[in-house]
C-alpha atoms as a PDB file:
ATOM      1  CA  UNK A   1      82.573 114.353 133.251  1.00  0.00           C
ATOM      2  CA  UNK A   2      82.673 111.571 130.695  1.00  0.00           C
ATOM      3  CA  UNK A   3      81.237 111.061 127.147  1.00  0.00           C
ATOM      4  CA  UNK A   4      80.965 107.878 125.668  1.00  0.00           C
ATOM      5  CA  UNK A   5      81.097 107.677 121.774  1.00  0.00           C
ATOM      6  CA  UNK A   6      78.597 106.040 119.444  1.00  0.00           C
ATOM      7  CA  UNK A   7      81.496 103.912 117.737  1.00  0.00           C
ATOM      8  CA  UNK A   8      82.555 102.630 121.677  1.00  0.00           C
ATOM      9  CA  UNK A   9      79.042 101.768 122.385  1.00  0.00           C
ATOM     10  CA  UNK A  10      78.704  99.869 119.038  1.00  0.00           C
ATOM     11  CA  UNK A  11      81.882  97.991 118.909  1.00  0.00           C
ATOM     12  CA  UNK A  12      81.061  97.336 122.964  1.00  0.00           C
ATOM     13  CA  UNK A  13      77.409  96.460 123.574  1.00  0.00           C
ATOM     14  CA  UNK A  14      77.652  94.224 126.072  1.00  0.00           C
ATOM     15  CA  UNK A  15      80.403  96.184 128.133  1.00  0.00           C
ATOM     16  CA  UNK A  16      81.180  98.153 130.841  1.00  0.00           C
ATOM     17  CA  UNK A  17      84.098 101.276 132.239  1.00  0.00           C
ATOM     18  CA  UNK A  18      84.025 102.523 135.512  1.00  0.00           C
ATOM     19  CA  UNK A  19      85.248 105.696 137.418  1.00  0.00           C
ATOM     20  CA  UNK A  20      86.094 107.391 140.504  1.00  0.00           C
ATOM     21  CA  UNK A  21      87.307 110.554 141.510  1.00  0.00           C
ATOM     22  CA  UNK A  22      88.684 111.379 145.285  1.00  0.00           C
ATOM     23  CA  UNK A  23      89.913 114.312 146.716  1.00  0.00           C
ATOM     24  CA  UNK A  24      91.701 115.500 149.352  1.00  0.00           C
ATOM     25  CA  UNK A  25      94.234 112.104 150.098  1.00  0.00           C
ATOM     26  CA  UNK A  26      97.206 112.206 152.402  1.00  0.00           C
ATOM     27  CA  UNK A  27      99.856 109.744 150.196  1.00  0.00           C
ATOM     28  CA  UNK A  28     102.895 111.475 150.562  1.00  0.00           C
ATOM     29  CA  UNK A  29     104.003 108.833 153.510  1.00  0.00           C
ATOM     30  CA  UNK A  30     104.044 105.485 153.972  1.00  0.00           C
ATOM     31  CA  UNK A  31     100.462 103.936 155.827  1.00  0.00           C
ATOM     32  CA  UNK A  32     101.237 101.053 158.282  1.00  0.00           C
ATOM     33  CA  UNK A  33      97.393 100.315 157.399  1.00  0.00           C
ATOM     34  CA  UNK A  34      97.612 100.027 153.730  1.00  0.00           C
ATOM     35  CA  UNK A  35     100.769  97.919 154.315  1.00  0.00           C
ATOM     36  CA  UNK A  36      98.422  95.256 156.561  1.00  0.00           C
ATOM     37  CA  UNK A  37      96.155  95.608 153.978  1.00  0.00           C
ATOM     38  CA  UNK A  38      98.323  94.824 150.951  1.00  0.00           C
ATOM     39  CA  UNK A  39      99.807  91.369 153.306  1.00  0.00           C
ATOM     40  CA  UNK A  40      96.818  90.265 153.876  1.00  0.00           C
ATOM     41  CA  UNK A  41      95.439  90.792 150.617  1.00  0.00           C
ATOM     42  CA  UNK A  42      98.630  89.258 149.073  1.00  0.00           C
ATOM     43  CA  UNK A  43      97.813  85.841 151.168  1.00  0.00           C
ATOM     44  CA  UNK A  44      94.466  85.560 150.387  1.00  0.00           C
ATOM     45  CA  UNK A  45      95.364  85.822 146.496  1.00  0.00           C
ATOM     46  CA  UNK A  46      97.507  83.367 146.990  1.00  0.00           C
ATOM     47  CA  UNK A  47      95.292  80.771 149.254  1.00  0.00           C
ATOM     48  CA  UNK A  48      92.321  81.277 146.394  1.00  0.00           C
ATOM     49  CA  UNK A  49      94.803  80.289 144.097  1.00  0.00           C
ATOM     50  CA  UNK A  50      97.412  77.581 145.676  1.00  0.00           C
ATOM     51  CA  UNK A  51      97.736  74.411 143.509  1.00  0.00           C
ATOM     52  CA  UNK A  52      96.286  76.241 140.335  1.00  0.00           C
ATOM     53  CA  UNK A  53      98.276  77.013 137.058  1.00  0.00           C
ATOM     54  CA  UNK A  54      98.125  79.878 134.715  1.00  0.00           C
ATOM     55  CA  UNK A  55      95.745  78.019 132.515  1.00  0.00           C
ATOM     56  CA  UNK A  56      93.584  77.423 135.510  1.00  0.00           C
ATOM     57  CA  UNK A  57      93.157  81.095 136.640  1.00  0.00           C
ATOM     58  CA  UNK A  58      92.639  81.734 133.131  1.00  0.00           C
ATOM     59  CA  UNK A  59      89.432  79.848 132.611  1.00  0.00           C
ATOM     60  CA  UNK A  60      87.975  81.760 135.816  1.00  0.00           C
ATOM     61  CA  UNK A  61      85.675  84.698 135.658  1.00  0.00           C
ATOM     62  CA  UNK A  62      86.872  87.492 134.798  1.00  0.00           C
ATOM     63  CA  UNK A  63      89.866  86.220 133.560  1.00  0.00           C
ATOM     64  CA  UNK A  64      88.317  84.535 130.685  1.00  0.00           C
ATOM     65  CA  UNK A  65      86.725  87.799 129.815  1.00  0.00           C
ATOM     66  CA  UNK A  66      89.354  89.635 129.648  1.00  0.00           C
ATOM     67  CA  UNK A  67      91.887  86.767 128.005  1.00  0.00           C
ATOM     68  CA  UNK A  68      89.470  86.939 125.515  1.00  0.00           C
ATOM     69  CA  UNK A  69      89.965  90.452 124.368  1.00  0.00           C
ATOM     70  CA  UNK A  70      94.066  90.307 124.341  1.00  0.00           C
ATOM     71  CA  UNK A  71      93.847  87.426 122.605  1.00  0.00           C
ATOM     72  CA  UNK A  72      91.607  89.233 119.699  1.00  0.00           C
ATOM     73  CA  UNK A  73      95.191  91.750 119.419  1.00  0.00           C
ATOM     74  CA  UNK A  74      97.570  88.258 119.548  1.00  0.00           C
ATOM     75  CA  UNK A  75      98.825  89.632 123.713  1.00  0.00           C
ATOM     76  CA  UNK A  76      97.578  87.801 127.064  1.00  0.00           C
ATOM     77  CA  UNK A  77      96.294  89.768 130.047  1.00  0.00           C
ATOM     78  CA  UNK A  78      98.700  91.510 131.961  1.00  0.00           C
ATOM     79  CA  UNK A  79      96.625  91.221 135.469  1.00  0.00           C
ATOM     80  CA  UNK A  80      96.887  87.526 134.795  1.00  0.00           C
ATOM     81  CA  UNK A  81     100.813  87.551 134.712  1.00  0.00           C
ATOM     82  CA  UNK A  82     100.364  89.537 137.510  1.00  0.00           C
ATOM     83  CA  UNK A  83      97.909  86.936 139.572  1.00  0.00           C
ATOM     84  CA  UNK A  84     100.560  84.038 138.403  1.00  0.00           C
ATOM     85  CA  UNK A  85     103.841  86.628 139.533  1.00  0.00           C
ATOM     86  CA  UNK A  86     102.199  86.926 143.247  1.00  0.00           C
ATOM     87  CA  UNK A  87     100.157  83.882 143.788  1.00  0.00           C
ATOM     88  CA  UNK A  88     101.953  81.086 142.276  1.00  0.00           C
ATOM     89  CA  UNK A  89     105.486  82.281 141.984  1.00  0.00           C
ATOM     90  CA  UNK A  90     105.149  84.136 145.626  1.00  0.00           C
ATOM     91  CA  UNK A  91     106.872  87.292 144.394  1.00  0.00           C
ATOM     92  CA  UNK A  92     106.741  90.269 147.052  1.00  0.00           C
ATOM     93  CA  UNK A  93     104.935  93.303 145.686  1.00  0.00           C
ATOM     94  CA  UNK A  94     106.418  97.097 145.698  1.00  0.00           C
ATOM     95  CA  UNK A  95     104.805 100.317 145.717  1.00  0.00           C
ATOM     96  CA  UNK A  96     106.017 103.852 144.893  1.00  0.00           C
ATOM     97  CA  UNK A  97     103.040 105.468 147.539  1.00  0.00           C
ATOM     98  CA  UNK A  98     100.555 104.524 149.091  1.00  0.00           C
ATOM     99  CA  UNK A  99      97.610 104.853 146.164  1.00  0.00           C
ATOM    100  CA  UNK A 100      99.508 103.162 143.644  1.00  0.00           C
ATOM    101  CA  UNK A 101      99.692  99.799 146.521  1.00  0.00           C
ATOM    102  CA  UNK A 102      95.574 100.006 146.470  1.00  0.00           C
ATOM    103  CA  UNK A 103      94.969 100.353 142.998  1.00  0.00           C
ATOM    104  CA  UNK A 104      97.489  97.230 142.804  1.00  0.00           C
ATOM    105  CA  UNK A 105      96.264  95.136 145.303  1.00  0.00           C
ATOM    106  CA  UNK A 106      92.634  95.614 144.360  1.00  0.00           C
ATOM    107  CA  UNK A 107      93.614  95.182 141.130  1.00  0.00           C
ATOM    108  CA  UNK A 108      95.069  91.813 141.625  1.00  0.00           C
ATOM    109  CA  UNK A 109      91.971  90.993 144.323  1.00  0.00           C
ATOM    110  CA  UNK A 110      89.596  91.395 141.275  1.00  0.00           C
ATOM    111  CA  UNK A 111      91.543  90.736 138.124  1.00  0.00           C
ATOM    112  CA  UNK A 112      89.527  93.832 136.771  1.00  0.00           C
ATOM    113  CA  UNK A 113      92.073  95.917 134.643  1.00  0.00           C
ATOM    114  CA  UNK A 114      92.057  99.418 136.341  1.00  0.00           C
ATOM    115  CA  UNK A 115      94.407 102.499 136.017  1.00  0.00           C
ATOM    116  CA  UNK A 116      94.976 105.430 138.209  1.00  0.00           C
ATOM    117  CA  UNK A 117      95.649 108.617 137.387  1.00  0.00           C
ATOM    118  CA  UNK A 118      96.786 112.168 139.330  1.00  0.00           C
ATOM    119  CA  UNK A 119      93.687 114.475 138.424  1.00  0.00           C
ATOM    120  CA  UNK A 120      95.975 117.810 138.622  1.00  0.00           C
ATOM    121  CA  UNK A 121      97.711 116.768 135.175  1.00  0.00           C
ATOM    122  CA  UNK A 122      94.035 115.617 133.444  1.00  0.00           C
ATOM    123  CA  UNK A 123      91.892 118.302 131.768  1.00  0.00           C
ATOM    124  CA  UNK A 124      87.997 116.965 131.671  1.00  0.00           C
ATOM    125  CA  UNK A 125      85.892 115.902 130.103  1.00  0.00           C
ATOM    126  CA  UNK A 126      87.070 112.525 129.340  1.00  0.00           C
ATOM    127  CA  UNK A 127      86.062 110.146 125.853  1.00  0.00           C
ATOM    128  CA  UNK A 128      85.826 107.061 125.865  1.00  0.00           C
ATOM    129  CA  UNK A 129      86.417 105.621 122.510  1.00  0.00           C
ATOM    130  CA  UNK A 130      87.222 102.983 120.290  1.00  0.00           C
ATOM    131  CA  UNK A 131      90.318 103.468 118.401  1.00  0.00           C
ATOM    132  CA  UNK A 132      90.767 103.531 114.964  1.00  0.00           C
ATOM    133  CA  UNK A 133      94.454 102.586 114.527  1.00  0.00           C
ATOM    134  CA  UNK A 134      96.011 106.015 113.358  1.00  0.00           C
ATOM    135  CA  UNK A 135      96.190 107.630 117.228  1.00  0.00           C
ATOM    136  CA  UNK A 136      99.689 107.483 119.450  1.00  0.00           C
ATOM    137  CA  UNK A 137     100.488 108.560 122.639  1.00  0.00           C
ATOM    138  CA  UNK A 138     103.479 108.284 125.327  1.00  0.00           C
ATOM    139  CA  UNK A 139     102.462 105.810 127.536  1.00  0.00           C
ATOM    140  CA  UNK A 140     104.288 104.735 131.077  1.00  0.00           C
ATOM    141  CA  UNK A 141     108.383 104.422 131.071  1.00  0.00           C
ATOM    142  CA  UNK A 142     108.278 106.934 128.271  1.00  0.00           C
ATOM    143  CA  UNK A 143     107.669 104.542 124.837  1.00  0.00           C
ATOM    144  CA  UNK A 144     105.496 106.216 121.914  1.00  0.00           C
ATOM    145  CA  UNK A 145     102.292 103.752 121.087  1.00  0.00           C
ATOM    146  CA  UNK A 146     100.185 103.674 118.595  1.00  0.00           C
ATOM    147  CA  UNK A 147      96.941 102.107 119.292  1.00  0.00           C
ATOM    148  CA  UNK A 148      95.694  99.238 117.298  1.00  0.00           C
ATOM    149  CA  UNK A 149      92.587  99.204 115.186  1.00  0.00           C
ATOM    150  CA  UNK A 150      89.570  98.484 117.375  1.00  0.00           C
ATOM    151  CA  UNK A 151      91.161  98.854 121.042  1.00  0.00           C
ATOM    152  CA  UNK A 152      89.219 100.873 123.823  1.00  0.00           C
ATOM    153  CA  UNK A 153      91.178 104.071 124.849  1.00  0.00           C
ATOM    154  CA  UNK A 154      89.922 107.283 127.508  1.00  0.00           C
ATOM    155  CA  UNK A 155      91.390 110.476 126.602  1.00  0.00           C
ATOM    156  CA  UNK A 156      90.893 113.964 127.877  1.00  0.00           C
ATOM    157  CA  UNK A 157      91.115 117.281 126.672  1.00  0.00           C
ATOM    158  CA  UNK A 158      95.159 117.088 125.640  1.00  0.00           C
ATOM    159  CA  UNK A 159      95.060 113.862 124.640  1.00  0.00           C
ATOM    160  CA  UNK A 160      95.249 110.070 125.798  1.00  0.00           C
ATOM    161  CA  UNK A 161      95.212 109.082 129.040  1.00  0.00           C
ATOM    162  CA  UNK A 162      95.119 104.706 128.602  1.00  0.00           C
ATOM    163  CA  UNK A 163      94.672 102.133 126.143  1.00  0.00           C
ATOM    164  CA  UNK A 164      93.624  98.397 127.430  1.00  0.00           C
ATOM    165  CA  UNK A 165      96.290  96.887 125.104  1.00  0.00           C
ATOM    166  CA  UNK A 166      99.074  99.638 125.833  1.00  0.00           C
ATOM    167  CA  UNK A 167      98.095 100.986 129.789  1.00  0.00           C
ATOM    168  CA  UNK A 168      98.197 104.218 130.951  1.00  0.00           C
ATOM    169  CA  UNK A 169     100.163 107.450 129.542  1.00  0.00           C
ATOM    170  CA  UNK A 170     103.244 108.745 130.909  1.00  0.00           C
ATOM    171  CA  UNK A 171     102.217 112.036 131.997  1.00  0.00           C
ATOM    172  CA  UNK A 172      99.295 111.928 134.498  1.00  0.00           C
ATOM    173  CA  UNK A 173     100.324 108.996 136.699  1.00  0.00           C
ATOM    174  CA  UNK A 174      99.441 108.855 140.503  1.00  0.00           C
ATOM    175  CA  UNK A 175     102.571 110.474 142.315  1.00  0.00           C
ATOM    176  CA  UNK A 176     103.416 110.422 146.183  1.00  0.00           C
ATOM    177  CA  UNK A 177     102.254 113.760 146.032  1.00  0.00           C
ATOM    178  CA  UNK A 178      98.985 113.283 144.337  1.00  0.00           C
ATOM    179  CA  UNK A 179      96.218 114.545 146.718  1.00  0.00           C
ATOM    180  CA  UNK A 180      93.491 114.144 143.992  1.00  0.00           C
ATOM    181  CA  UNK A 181      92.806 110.955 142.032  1.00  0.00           C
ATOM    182  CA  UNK A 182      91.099 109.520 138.922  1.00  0.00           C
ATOM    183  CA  UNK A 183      90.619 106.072 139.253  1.00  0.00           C
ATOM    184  CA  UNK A 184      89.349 104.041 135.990  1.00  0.00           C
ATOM    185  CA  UNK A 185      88.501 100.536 135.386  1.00  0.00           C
ATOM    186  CA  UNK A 186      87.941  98.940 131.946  1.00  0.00           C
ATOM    187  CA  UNK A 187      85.484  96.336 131.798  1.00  0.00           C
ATOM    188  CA  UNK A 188      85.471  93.236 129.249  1.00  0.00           C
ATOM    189  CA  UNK A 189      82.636  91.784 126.879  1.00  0.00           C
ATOM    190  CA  UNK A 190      80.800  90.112 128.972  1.00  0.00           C
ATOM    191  CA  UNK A 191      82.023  91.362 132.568  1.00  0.00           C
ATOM    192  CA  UNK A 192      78.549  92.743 134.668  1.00  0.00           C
ATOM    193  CA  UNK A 193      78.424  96.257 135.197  1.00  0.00           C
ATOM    194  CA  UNK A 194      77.913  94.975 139.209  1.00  0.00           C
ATOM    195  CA  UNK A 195      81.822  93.814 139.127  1.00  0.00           C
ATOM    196  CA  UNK A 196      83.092  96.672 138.143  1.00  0.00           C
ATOM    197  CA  UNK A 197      80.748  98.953 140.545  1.00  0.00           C
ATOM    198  CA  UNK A 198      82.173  96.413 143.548  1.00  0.00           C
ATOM    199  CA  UNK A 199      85.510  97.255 142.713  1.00  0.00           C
ATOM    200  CA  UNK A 200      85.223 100.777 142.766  1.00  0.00           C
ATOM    201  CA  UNK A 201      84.023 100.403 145.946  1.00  0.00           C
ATOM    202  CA  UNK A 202      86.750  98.419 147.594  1.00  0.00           C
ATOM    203  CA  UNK A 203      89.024 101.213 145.862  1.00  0.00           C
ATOM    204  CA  UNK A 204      86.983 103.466 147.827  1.00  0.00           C
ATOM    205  CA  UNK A 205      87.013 102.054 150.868  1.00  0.00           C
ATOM    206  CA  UNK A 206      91.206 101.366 150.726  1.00  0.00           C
ATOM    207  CA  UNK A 207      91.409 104.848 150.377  1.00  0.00           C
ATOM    208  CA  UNK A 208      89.340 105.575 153.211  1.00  0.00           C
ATOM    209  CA  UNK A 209      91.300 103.739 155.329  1.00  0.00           C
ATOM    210  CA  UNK A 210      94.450 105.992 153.927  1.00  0.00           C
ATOM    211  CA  UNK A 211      92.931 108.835 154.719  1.00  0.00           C
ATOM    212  CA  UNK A 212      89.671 109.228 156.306  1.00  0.00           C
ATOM    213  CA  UNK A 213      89.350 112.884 155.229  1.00  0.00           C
ATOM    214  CA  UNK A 214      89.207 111.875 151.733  1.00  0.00           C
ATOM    215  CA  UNK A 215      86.539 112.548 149.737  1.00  0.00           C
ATOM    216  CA  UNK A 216      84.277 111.412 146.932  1.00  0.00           C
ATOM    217  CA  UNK A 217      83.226 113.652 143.813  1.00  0.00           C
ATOM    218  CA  UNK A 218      82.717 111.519 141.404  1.00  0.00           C
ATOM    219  CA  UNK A 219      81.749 107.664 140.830  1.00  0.00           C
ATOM    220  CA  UNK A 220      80.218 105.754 137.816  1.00  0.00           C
ATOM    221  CA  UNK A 221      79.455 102.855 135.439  1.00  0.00           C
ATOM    222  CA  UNK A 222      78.619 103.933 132.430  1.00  0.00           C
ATOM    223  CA  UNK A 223      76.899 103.783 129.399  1.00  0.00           C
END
């Protein structure tokens, strides 16, 4: 389902990308347990991280990691802002469906940068590759990117599908009426394979307790 490239595993020897494909998801209405399960998430981000600062979090694993790599492109990590929106600022978080609210919270329960994606507008395989500066795409709200010169980026057979730096494209986002779903987390220099397994498995689970009938067809770390 996925080839790595040479050039990715060069630039990215000591790194990690995770995926996970589920089928069969009722999302279309809202889930009075996924709702529980984003409060109570929310709170326990924010008890981990009462009386810290940004620069706190930031020194914390896998913060660091991943601070590390924006940095390298002159940006800060955007699951950071996120941490410091929720936790320290107490902002309430807001969901489109029911999928998107999982990938979020587990997102911000982690810090692991992950993107979802509806698998009915994704043609497989999928590359992941390291970008040599000359490739654009459409990512989310409908701006044209083109990716910078040594970025990670996973694109399928019409074209990109994320960037770390830039997120995902505009085109095959999770919907309300997305039944099946790619799931993909980019890991960071440094950042154990076993992190980014774990949270494909909380994904997992959150989407198990969506929709019970839901099922797996595809889940990796590679290379």
């Amino acid at each position: 389902m996925i080839a790595v490239t040479d050039a990715w595993k060069e630039a990215f020897p000591e790194t990690s990308f995770g995926f996970l494909v589920m089928e069969g998801i009722g999302n279309a209405s809202p889930s009075g347990e996924i709702e529980r399960m984003t409060a109570e998430r929310t709170e326990e981000v924010r008890r981990r991280h009462k009386g810290k600062t940004r620069k706190d979090i930031a020194k914390e694993a896998p913060f660091a990691a991943y601070e590390g790599y924006f940095r390298r492109f002159g940006q800060g990590y955007p699951v950071l802002h996120q941490v410091e929106t929720v936790a320290l600022k107490g902002r309430p978080i807001a969901s489109p469906s029911p999928l998107v609210a999982i990938l979020f919270m587990t997102e911000l329960s982690s810090g692991l940068l992950s993107a979802g994606h509806d698998l009915e507008n994704v043609t497989v395989p999928l590359i992941l590759d390291v970008a040599l500066g000359t490739e654009v795409y459409r990512a989310m709200g409908g701006r044209e990117r083109q990716l910078q010169r040594g970025d990670m980026f996973l694109s399928d057979g019409k074209g990109i599908l994320s960037s770390v730096l830039y997120g995902p494209d505009g085109e095959s986002f999770i919907r309300p009426e997305t039944s099946r779903a790619l799931f993909t987390v980019y890991g960071a220099p440094g950042l154990a394979a076993e992190a980014i397994a774990a949270h494909l498995m909380a994904i997992r689970s959150a989407v198990a307790l969506l929709d019970p009938g839901a099922g797996t067809t595809a889940m990796a770390v590679v290379p």
